[in-house]
N, C-alpha and C. Protein backbone atom coordinates (compact mmCIF):
# COMPACT_ATOMS: atom_id res chain seq x y z
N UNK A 1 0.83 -1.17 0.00
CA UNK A 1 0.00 0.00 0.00
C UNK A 1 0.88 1.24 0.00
N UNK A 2 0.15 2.55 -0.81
CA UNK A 2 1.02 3.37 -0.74
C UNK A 2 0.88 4.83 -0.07
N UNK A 3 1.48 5.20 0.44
CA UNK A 3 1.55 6.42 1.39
C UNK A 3 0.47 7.62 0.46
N UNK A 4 -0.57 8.17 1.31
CA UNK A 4 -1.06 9.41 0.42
C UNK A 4 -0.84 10.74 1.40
N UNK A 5 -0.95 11.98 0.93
CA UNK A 5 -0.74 13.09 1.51
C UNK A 5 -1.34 12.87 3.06
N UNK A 6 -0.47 13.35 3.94
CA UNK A 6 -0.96 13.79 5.34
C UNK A 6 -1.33 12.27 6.21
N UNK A 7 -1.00 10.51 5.43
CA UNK A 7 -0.90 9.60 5.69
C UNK A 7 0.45 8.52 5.56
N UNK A 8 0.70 8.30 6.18
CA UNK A 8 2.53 7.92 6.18
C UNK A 8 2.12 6.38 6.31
N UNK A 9 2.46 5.19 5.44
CA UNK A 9 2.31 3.98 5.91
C UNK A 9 3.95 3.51 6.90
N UNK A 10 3.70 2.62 8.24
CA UNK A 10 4.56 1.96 8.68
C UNK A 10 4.77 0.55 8.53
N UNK A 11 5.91 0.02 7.88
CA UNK A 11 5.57 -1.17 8.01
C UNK A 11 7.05 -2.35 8.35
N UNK A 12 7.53 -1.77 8.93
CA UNK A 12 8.84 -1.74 9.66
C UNK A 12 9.33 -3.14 9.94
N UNK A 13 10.09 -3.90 9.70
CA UNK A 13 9.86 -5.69 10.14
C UNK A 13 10.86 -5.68 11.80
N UNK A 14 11.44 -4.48 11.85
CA UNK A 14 11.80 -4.29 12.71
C UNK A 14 11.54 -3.75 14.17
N UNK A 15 10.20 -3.39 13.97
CA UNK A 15 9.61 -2.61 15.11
C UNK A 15 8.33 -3.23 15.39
N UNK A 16 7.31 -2.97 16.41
CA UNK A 16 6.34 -4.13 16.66
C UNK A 16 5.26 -2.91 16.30
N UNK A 17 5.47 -2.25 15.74
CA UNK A 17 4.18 -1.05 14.87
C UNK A 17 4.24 -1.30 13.76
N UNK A 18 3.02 -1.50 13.16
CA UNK A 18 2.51 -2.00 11.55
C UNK A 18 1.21 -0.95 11.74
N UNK A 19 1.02 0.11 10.79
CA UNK A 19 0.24 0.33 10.64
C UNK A 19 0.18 2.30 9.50
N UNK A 20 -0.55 2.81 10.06
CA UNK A 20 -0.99 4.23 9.32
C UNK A 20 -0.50 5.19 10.79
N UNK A 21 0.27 6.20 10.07
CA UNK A 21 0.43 7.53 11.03
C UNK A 21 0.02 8.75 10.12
N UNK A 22 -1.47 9.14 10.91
CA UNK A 22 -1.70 10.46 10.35
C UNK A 22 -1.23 11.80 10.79
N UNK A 23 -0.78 12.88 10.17
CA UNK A 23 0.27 13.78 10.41
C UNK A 23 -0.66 15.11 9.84
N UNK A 24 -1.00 16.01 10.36
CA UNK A 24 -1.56 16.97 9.63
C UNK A 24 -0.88 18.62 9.89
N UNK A 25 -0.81 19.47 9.89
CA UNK A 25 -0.27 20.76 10.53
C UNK A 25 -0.88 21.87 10.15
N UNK A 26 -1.92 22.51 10.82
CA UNK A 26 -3.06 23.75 10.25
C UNK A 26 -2.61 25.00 11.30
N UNK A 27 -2.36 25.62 10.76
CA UNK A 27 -2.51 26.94 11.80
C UNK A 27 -1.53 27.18 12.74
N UNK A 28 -0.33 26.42 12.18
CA UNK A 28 1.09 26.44 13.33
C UNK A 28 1.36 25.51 14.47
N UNK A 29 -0.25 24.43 14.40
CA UNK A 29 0.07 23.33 15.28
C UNK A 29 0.18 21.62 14.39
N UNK A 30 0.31 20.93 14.67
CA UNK A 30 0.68 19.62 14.37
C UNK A 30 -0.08 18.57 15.03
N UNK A 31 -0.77 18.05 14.30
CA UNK A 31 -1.79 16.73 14.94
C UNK A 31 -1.23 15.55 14.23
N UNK A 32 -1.13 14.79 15.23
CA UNK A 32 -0.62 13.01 15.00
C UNK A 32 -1.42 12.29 15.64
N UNK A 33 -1.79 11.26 15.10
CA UNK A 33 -2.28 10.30 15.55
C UNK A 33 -1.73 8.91 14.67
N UNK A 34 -1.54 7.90 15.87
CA UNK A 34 -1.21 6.26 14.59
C UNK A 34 -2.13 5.23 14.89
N UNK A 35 -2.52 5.18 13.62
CA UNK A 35 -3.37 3.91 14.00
C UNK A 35 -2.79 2.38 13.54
N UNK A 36 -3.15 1.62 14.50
CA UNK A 36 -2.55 0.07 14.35
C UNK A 36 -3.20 -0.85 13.37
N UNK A 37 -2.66 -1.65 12.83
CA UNK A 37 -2.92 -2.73 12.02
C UNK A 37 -3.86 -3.66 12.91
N UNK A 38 -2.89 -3.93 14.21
CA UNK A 38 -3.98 -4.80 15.08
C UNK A 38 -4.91 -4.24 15.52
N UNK A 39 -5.26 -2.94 15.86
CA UNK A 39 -6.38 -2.54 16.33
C UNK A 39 -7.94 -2.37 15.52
N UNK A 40 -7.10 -2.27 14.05
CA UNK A 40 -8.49 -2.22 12.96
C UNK A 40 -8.90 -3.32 11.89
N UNK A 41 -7.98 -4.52 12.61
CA UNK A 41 -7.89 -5.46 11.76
C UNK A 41 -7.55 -5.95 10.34
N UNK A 42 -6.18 -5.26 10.16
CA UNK A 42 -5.86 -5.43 9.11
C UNK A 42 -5.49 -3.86 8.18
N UNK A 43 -4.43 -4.03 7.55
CA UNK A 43 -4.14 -2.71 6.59
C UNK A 43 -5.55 -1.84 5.78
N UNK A 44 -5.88 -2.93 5.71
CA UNK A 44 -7.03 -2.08 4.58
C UNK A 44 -8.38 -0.99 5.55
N UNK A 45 -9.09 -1.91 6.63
CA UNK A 45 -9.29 -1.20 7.37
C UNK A 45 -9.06 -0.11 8.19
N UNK A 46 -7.51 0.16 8.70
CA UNK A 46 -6.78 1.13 9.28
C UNK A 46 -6.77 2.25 8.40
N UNK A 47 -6.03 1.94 6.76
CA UNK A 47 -6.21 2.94 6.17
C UNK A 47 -7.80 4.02 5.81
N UNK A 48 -8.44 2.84 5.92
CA UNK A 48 -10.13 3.35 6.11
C UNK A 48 -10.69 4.46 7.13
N UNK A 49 -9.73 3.67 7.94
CA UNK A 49 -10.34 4.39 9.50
C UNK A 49 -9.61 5.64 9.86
N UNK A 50 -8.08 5.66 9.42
CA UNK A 50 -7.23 6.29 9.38
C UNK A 50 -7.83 7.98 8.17
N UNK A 51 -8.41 7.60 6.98
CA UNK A 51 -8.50 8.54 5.82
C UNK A 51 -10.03 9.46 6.45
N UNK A 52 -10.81 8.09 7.06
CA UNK A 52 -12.03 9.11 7.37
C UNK A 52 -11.78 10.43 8.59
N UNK A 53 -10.80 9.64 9.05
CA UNK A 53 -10.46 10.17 10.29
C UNK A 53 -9.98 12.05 10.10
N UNK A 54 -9.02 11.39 8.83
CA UNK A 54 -8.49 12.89 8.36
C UNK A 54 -9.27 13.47 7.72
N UNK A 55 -10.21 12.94 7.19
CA UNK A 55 -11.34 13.89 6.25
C UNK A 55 -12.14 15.05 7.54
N UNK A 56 -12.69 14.81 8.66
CA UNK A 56 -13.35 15.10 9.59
C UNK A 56 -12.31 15.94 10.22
N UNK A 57 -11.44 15.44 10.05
CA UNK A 57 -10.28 16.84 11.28
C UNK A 57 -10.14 17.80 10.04
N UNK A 58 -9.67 17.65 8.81
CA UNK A 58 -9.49 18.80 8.04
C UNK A 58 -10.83 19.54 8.45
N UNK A 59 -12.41 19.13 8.21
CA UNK A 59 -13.31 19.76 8.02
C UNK A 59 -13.08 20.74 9.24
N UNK A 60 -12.74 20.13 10.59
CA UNK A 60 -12.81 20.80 11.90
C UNK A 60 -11.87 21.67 11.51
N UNK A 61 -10.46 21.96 11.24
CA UNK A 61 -9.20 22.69 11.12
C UNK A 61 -9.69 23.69 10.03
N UNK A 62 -9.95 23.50 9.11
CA UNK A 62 -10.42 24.63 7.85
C UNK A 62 -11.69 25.33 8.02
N UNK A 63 -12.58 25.06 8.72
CA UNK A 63 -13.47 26.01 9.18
C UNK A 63 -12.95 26.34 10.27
N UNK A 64 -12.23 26.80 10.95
CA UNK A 64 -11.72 27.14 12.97
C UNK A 64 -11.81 28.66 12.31
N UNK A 65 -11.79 29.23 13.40
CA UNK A 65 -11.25 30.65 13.44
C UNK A 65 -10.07 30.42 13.96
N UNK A 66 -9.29 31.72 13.43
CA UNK A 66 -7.81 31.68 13.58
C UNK A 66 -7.58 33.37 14.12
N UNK A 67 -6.26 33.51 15.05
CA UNK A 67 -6.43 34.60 15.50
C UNK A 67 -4.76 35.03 15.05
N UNK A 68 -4.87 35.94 14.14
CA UNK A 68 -3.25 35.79 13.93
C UNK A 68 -2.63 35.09 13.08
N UNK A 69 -3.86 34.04 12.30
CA UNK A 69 -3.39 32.90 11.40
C UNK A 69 -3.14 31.68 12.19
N UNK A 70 -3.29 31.84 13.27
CA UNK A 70 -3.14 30.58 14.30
C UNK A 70 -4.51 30.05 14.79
N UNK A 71 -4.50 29.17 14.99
CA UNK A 71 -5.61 28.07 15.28
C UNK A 71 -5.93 28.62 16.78
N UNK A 72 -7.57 28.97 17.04
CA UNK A 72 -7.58 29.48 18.56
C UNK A 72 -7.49 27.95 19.43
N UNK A 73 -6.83 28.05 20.80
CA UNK A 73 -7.03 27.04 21.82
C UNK A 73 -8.05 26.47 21.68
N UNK A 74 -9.24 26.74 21.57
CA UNK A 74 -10.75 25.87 21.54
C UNK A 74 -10.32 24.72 20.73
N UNK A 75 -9.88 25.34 19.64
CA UNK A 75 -9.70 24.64 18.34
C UNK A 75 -8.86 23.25 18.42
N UNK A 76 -8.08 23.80 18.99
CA UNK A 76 -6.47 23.01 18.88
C UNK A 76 -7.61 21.91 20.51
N UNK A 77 -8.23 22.28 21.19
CA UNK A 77 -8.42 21.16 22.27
C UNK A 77 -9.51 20.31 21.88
N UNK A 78 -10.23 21.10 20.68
CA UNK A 78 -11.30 20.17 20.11
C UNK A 78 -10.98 19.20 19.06
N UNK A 79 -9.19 19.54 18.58
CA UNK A 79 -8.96 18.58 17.66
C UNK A 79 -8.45 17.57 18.22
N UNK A 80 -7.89 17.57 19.19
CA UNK A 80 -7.01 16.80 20.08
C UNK A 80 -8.25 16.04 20.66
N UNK A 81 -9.28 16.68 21.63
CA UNK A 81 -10.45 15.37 22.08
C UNK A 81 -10.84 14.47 21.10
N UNK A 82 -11.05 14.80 19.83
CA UNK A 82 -11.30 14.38 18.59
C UNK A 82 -10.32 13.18 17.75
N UNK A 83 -9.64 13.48 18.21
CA UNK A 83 -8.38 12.29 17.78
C UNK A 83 -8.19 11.24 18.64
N UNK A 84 -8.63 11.73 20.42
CA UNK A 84 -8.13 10.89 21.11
C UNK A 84 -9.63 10.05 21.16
N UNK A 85 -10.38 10.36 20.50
CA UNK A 85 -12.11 9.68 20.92
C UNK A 85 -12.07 8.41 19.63
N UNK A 86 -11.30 8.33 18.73
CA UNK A 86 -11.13 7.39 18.00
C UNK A 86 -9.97 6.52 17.68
């Protein structure tokens, strides 16, 4: 499988992480989240779960108000509950 924008595949034979790390950066902050192979059962799913995942945070990040060009705190704590709820 192959890596698409703002989705990084891991697949390391060396490390005990197999899976999708989503990486995004709006407004001067940086959101990560990785999702596991074992947790979504398999590559194809992760990337599933992983792409919807980023579709819904862009929507949240590109509508925010920004103060300065920066993402307000609300923002940045609603993306973060939001990442950590899935």
């Amino acid at each position: 499988m192959k890596s698409k924008k703002n989705l990084t595949r891991f697949t390391y034979e060396t490390t005990a992480f197999q899976g999708w790390r989503l990486c995004i950066s709006r407004g001067g902050t940086t959101f990560t989240k990785y999702f596991s192979d074992k947790a979504y059962d398999g590559p194809k799913k992760t990337l599933k779960t992983a792409d919807e995942t980023l579709e819904k945070l862009k929507e949240l990040l590109d509508g925010a108000r920004r103060i300065n060009g920066k993402l307000t705190k609300t923002t940045i704590a609603k993306a973060q509950k939001f990442l950590k709820s899935v």
